[in-house]
Protein backbone atom coordinates (compact mmCIF):
# COMPACT_ATOMS: atom_id res chain seq x y z
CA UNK A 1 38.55 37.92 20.86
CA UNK A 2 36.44 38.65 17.81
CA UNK A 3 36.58 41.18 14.74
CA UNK A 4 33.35 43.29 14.00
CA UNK A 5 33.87 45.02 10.28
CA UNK A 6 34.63 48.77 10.39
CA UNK A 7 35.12 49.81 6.74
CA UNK A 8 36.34 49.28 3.65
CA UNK A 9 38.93 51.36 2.35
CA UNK A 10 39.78 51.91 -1.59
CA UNK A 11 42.47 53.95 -2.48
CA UNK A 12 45.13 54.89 -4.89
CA UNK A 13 48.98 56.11 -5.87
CA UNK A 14 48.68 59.35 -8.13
CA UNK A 15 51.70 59.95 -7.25
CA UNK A 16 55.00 58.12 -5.91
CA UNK A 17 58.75 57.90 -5.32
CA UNK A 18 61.55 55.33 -4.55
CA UNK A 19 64.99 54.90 -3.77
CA UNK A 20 67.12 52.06 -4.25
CA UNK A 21 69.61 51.51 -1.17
CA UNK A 22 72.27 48.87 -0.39
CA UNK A 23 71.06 45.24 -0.08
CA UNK A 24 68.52 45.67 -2.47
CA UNK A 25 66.68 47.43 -0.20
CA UNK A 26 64.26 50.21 -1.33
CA UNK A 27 62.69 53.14 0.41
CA UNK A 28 59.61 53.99 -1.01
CA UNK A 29 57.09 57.37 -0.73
CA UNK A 30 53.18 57.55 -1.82
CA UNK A 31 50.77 60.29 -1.82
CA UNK A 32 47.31 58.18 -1.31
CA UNK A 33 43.70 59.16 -2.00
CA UNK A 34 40.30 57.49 -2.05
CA UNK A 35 37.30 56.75 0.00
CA UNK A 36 35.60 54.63 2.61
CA UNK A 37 32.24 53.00 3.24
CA UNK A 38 30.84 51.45 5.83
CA UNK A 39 30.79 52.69 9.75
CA UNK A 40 33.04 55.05 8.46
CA UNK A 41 32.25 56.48 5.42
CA UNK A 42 33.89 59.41 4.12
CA UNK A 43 37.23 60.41 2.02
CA UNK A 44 40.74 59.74 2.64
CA UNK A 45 43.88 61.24 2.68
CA UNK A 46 47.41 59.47 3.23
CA UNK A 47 50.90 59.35 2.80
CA UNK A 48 53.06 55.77 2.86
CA UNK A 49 56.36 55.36 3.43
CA UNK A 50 57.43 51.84 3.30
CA UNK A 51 60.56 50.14 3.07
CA UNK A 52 61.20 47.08 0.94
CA UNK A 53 63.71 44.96 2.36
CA UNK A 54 64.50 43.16 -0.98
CA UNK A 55 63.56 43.06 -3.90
CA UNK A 56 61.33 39.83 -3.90
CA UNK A 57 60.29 40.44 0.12
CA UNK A 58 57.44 42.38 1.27
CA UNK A 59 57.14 46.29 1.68
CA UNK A 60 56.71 47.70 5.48
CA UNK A 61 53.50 49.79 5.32
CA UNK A 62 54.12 53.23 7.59
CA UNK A 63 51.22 54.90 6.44
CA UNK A 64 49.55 57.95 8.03
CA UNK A 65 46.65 60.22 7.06
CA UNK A 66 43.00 61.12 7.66
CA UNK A 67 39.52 59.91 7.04
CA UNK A 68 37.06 63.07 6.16
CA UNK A 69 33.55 61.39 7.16
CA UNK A 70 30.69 62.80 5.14
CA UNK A 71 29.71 64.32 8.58
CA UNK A 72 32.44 66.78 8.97
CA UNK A 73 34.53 64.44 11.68
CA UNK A 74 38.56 64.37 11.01
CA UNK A 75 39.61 60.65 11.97
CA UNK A 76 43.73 60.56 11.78
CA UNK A 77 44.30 57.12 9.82
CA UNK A 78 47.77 55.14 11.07
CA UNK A 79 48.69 51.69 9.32
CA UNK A 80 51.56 49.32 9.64
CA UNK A 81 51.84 45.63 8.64
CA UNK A 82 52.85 43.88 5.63
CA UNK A 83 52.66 44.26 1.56
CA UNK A 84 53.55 40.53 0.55
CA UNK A 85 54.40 39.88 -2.67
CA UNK A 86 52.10 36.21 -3.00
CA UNK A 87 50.75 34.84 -4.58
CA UNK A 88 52.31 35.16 -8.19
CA UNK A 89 51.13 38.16 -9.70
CA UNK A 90 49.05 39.43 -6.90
CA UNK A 91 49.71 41.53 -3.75
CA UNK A 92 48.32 40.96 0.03
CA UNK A 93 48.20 43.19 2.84
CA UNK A 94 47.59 42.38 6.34
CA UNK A 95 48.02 44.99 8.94
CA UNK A 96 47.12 46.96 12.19
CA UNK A 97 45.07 50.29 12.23
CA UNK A 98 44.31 53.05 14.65
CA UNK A 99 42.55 55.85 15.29
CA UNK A 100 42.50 58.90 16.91
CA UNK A 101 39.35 61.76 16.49
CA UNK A 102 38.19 64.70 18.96
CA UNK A 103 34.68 64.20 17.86
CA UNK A 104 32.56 62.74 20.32
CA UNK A 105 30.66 60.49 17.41
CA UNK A 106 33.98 59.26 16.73
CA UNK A 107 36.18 59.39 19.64
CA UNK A 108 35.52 55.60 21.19
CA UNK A 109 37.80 54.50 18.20
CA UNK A 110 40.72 56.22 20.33
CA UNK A 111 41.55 53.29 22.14
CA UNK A 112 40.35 50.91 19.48
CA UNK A 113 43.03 48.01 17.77
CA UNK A 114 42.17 47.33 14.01
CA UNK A 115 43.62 44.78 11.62
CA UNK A 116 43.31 45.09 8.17
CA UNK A 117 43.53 42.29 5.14
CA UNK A 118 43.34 43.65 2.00
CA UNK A 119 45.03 43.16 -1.53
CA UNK A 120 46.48 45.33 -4.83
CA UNK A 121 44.61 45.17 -7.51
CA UNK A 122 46.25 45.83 -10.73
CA UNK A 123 44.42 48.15 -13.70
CA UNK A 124 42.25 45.10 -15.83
CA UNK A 125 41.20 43.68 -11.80
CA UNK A 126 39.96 47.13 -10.58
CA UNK A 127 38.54 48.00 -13.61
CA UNK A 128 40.46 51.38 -13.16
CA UNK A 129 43.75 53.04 -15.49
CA UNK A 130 45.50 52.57 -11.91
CA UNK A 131 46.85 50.26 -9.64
CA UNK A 132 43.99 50.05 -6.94
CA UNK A 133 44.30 49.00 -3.30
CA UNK A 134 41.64 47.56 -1.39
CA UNK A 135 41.54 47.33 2.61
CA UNK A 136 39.43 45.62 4.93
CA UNK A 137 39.50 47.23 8.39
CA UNK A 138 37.58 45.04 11.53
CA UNK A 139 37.98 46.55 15.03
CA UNK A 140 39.25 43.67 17.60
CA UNK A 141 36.95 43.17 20.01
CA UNK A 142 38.41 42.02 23.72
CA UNK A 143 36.49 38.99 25.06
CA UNK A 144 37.28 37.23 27.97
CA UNK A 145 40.15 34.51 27.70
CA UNK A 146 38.02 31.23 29.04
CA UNK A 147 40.29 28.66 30.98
């Protein structure tokens, strides 16, 4: 197998909501926006729902939404993975994608598996008034598995 980079996604939280529950665990809702260049290149348009297990442990990504490329194609958007909270002061991401679109450009990523590294970057990082994130999204490529 092999990744071949897709796109990078930047986004943001204008708005958000969480709940503490028993445990310490915390369910947690985000209305995301932003953009993405590359193969795809185009707006997007999510929600996340993720739970936090604990406090200190890492948040479950269930996000959903849709790309808007800049030539008219809808691409629905679905991510799940892990939000770790390391290193100190920093946040990582690592995750799975998919796809689904009914435009012909666009419809090959249908049966396509992503992954997706990526990382929060806090106001001074991102140069921005808001927490930022930052996604890296490479389709996995099937090769032959050589003996």
């Amino acid at each position: 197998m092999r990744l071949e980079p897709l796109y990078r996604l930047r986004f943001s939280y204008p708005e958000g909501w969480e709940v503490e529950l028993e445990g310490g665990w915390q369910q947690h809702y985000y209305r995301a926006e932003g953009a993405c260049e590359g193969t795809l290149t185009g707006r997007f348009h999510a929600s996340n729902y993720p739970l936090r297990r604990t406090v200190d442990g890492p948040f479950e990504p269930d996000m959903r939404g849709v790309i808007e490329t800049e030539d008219g194609a809808a691409i629905m958007f679905e991510c799940h993975g892990y939000g770790r909270v390391h290193p100190i002061g920093k946040r990582q991401i690592v995750g799975t994608v998919l796809h689904l679109s009914d435009d012909p450009r666009y419809r090959r990523l249908n049966d396509v598996v992503c992954v997706c590294v990526g990382e929060v970057r806090a106001g001074a990082e991102s140069q921005e008034p808001v927490v930022g994130l930052v996604l890296d999204v490479a389709e996995l490529i099937w090769e032959p598995i050589s003996e």
